[in-house]
C-alpha atoms as a PDB file:
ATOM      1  CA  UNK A   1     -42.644 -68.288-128.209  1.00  0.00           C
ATOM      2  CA  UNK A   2     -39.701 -70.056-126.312  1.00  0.00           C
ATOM      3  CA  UNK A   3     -37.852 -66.572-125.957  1.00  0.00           C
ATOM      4  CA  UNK A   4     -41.274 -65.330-124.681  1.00  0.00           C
ATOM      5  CA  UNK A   5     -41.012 -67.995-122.143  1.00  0.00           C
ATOM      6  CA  UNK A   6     -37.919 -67.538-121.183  1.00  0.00           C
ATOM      7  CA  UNK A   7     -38.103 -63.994-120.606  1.00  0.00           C
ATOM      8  CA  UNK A   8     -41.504 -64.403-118.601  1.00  0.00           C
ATOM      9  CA  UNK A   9     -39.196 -67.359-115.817  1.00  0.00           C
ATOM     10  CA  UNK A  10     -36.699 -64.873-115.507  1.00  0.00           C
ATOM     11  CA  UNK A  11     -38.590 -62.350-114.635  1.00  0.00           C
ATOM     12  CA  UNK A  12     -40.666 -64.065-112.255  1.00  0.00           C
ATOM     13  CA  UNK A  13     -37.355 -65.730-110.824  1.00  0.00           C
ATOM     14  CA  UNK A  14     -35.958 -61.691-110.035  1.00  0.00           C
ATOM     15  CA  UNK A  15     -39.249 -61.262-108.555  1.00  0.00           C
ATOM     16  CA  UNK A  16     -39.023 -64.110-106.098  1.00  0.00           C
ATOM     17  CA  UNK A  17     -35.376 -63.356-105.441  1.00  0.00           C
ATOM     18  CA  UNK A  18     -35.894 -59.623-104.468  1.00  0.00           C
ATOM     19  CA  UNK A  19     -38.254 -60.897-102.134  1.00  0.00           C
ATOM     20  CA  UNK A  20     -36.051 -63.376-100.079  1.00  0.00           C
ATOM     21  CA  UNK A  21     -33.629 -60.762 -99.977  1.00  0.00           C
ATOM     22  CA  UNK A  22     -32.838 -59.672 -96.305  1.00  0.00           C
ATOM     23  CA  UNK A  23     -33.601 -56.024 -95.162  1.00  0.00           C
ATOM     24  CA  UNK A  24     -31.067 -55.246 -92.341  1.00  0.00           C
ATOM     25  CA  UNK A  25     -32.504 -51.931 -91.698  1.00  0.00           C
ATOM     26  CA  UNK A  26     -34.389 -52.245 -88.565  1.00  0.00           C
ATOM     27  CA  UNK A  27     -36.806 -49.674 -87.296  1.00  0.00           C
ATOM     28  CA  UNK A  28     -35.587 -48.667 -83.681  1.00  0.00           C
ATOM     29  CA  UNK A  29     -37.820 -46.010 -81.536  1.00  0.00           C
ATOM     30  CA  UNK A  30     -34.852 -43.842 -80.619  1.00  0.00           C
ATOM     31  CA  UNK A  31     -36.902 -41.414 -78.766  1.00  0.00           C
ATOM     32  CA  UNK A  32     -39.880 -41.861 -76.433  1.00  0.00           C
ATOM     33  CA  UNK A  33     -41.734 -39.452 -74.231  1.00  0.00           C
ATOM     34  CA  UNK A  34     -43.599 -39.917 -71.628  1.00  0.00           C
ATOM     35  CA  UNK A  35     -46.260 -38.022 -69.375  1.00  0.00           C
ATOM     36  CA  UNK A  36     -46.908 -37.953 -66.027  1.00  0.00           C
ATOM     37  CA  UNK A  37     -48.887 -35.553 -64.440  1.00  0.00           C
ATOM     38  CA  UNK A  38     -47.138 -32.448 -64.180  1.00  0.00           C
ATOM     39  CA  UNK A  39     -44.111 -33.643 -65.915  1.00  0.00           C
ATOM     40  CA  UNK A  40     -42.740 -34.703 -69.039  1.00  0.00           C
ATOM     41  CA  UNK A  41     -40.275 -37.380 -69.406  1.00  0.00           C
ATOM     42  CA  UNK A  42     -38.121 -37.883 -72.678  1.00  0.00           C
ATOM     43  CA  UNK A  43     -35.169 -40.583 -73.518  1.00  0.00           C
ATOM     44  CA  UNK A  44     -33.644 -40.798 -76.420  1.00  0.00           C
ATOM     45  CA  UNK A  45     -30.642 -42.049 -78.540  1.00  0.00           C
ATOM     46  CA  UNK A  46     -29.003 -39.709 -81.975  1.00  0.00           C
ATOM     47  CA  UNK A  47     -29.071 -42.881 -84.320  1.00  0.00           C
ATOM     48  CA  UNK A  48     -31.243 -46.522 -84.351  1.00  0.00           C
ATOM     49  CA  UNK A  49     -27.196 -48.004 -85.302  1.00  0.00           C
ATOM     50  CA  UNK A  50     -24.143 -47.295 -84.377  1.00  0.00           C
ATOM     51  CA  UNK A  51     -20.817 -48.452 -85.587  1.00  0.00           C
ATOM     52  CA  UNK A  52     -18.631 -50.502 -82.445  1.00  0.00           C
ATOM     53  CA  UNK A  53     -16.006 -47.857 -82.866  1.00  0.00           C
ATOM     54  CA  UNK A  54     -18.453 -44.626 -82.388  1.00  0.00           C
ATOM     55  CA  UNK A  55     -19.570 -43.201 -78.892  1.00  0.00           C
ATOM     56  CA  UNK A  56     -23.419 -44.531 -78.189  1.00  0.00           C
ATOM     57  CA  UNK A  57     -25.239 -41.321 -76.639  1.00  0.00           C
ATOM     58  CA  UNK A  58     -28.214 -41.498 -74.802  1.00  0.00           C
ATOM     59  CA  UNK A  59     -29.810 -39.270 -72.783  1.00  0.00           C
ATOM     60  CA  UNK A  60     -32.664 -38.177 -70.169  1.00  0.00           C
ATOM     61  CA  UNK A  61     -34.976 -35.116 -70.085  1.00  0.00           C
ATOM     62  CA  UNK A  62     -37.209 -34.442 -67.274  1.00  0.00           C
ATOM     63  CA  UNK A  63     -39.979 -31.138 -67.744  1.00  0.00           C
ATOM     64  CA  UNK A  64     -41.838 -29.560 -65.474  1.00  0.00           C
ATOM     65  CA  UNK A  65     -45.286 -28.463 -66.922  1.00  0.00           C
ATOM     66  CA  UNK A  66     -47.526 -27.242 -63.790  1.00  0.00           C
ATOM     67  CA  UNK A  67     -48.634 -23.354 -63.074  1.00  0.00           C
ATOM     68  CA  UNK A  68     -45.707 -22.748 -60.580  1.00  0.00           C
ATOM     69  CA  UNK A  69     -42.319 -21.003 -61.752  1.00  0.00           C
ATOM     70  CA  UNK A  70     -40.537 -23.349 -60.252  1.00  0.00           C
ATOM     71  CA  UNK A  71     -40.437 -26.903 -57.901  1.00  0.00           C
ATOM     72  CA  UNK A  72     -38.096 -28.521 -56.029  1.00  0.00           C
ATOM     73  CA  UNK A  73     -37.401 -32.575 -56.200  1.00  0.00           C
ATOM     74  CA  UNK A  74     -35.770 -35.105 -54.087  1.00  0.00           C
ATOM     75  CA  UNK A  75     -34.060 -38.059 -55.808  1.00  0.00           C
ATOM     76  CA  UNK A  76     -31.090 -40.210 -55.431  1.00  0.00           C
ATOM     77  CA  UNK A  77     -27.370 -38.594 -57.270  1.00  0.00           C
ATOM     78  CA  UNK A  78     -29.738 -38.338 -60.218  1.00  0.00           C
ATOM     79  CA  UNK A  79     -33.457 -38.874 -61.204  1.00  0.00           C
ATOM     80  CA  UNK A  80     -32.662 -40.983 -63.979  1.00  0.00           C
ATOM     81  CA  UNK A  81     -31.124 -44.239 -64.496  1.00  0.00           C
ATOM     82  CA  UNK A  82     -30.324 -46.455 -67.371  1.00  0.00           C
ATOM     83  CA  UNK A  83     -30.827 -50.034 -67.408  1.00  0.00           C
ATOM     84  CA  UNK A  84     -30.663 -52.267 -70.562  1.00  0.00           C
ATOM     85  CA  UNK A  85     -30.834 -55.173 -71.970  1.00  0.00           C
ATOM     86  CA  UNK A  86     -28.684 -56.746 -74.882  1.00  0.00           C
ATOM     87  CA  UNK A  87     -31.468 -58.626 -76.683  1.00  0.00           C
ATOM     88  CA  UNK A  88     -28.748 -60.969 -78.845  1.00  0.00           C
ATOM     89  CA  UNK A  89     -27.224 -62.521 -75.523  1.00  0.00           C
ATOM     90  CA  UNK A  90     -30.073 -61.701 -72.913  1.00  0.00           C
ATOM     91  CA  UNK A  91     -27.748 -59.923 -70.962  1.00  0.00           C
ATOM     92  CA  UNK A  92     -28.693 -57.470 -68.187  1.00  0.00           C
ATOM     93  CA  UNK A  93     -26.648 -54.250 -67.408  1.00  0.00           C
ATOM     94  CA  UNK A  94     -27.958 -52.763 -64.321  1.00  0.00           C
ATOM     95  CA  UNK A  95     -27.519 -48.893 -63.635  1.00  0.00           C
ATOM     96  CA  UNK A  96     -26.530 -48.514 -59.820  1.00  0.00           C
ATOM     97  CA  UNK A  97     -25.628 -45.294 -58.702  1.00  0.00           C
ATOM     98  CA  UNK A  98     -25.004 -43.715 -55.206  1.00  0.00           C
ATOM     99  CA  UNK A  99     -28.174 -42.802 -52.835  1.00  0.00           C
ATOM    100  CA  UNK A 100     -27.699 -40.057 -51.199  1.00  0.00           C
ATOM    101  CA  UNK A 101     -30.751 -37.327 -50.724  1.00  0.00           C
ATOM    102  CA  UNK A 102     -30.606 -34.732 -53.733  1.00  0.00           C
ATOM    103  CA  UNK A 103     -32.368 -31.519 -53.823  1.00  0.00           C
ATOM    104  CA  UNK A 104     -33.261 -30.248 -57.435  1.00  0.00           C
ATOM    105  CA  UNK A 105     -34.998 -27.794 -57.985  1.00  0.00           C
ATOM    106  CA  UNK A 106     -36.757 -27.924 -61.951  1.00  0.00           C
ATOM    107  CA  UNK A 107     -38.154 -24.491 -63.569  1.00  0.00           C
ATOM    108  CA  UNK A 108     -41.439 -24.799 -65.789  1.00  0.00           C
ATOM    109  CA  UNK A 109     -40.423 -25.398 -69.310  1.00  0.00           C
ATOM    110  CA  UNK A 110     -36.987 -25.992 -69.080  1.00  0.00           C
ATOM    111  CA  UNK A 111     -35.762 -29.819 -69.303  1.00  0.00           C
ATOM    112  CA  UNK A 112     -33.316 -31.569 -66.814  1.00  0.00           C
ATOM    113  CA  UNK A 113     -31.044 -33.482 -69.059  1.00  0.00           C
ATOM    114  CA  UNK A 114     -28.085 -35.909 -68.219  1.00  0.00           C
ATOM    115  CA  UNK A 115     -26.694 -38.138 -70.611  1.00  0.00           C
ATOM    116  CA  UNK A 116     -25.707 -41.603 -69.891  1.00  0.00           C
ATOM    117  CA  UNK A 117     -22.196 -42.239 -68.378  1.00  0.00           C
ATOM    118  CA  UNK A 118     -22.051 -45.367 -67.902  1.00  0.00           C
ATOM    119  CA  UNK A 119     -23.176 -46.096 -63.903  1.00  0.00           C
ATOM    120  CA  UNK A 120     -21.742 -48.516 -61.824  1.00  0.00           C
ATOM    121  CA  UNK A 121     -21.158 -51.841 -63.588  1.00  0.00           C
ATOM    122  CA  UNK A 122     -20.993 -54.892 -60.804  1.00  0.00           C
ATOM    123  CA  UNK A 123     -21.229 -58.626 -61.126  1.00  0.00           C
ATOM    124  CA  UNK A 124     -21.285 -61.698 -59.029  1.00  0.00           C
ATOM    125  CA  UNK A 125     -18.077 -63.746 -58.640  1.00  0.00           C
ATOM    126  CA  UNK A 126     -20.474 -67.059 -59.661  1.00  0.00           C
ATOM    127  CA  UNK A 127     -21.369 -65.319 -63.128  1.00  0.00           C
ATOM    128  CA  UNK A 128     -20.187 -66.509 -66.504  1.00  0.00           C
ATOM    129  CA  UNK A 129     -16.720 -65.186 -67.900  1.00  0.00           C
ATOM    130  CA  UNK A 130     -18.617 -64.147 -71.093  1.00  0.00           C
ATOM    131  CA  UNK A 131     -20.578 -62.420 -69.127  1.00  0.00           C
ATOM    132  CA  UNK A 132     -18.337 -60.487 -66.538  1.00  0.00           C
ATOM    133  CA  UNK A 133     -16.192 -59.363 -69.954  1.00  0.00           C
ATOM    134  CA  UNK A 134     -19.124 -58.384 -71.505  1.00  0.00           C
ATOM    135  CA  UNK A 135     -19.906 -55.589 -68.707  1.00  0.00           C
ATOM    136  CA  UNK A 136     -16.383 -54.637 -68.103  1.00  0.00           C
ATOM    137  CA  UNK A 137     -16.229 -53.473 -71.860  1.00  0.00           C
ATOM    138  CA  UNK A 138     -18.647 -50.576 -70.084  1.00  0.00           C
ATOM    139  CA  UNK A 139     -16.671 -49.579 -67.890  1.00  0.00           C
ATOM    140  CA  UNK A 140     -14.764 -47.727 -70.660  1.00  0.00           C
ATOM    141  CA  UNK A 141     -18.191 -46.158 -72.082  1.00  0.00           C
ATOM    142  CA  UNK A 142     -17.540 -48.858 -75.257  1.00  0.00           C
ATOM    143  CA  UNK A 143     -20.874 -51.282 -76.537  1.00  0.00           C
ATOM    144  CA  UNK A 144     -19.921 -54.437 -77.551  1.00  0.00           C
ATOM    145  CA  UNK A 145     -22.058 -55.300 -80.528  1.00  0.00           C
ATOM    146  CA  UNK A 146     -25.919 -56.135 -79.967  1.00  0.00           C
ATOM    147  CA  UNK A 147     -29.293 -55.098 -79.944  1.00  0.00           C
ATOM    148  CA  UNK A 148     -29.846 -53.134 -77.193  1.00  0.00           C
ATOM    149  CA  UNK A 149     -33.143 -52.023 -75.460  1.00  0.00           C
ATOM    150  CA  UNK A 150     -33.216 -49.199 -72.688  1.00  0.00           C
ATOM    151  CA  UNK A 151     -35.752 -48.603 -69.861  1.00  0.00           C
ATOM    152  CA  UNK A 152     -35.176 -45.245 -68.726  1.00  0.00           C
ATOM    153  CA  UNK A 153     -36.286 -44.082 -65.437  1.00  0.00           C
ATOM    154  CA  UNK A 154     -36.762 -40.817 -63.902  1.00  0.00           C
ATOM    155  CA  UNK A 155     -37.374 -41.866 -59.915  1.00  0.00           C
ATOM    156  CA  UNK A 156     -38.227 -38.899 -57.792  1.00  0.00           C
ATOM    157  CA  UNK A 157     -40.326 -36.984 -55.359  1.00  0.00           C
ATOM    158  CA  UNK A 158     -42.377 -34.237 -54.722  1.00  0.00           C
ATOM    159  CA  UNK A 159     -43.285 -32.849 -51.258  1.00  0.00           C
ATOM    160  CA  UNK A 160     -46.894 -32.709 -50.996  1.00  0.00           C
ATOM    161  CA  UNK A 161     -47.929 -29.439 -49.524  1.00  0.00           C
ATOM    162  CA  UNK A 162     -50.975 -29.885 -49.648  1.00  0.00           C
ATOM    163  CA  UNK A 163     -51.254 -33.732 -48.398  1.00  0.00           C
ATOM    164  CA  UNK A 164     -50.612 -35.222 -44.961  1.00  0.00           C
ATOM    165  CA  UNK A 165     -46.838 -33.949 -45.242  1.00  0.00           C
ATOM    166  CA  UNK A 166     -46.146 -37.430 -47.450  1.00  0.00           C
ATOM    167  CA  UNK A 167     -44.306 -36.642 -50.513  1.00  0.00           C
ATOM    168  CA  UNK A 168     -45.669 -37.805 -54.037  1.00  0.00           C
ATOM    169  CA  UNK A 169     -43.411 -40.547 -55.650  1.00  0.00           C
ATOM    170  CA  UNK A 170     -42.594 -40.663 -59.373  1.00  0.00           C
ATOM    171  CA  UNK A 171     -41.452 -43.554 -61.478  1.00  0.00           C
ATOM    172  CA  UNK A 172     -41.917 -42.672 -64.586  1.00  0.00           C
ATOM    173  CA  UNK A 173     -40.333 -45.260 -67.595  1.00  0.00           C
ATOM    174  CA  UNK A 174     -40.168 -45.459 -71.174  1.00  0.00           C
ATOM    175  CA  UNK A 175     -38.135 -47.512 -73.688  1.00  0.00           C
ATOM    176  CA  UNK A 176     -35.510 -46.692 -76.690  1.00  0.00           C
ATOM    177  CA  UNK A 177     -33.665 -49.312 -78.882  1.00  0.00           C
ATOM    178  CA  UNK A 178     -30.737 -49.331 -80.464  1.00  0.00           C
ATOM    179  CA  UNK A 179     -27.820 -51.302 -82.044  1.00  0.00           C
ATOM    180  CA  UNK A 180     -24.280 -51.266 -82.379  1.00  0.00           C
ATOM    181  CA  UNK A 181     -22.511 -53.087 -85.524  1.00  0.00           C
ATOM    182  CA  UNK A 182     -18.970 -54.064 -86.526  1.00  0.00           C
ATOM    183  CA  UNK A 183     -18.391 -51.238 -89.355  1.00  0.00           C
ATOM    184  CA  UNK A 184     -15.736 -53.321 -91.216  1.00  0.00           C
END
């Protein structure tokens, strides 16, 4: 009967422990899509973790859906930008890119894409050290570790022919996560 016992606190004792045990797999949306009228929006990262020593991709689609063979867009260098957030420090990284007016023109059912490059990384000279080292680390396309969340935009315009001559603006967002680990 004491054996019986015994047996019966262990095993409730490996049940209790196997559920305090930590789960480090975390469930990251890695892809999002996003509609807008005639147009489809998609951002997306390959993996939910990467290791600190592997390239992070990410990239942008933008689809044109409508009846016409083909439109043409206005936008900044590029429709889409990148901004992020690294969740663990609450850190900002800003996508700035030039402005210049951009003619693109999309055809119906084939995507846009661009992948991220990085942008234009700036800081002010009154932020933290931590911080400025932080963003200079992206200057050379590498993530420092974190948990990072994306909100990808595609910002453009459409003339509108049949309108008072205004063009129709577009901001269309969506949101990826991932994170990048120390593999050692």
């Amino acid at each position: 009967m004491k054996k019986l016992s015994l047996i019966s606190a262990l095993m409730f004792l490996l049940v209790g422990l196997s559920g305090c045990q930590q789960n480090n797999q975390v469930d990251y949306e890695t892809e999002a899509e996003v509609i807008d009228g005639d147009f489809i929006y998609r951002l997306s990262t390959e993996k939910a973790a990467y290791g600190n020593d592997e390239p992070v991709t990410i990239y942008a689609e933008l689809e044109y859906t409508d009846d016409q063979e083909e439109i043409e867009i206005t936008h900044a260098a590029s429709p889409f930008s990148f901004p992020m957030v690294e969740k663990t420090r609450n850190y900002e990284i800003e996508y700035f890119m030039h402005e210049p007016l951009v003619f693109t023109t999309l055809t119906r059912g084939e995507p846009l894409r661009e992948e991220y490059s990085g942008g234009q990384i700036t800081y002010n000279y009154n932020d933290e050290e931590e911080y400025k080292a932080f963003l200079e680390q992206f200057t050379d396309q590498k993530f420092p570790e974190g948990h990072y969340v994306v909100t990808g935009i595609a910002d453009f315009n459409v003339p509108d022919n049949e309108g008072p001559g205004e063009d129709i603006e577009y901001n269309i967002r969506a949101e990826i996560e991932f994170s990048v680990h120390d593999r050692n």
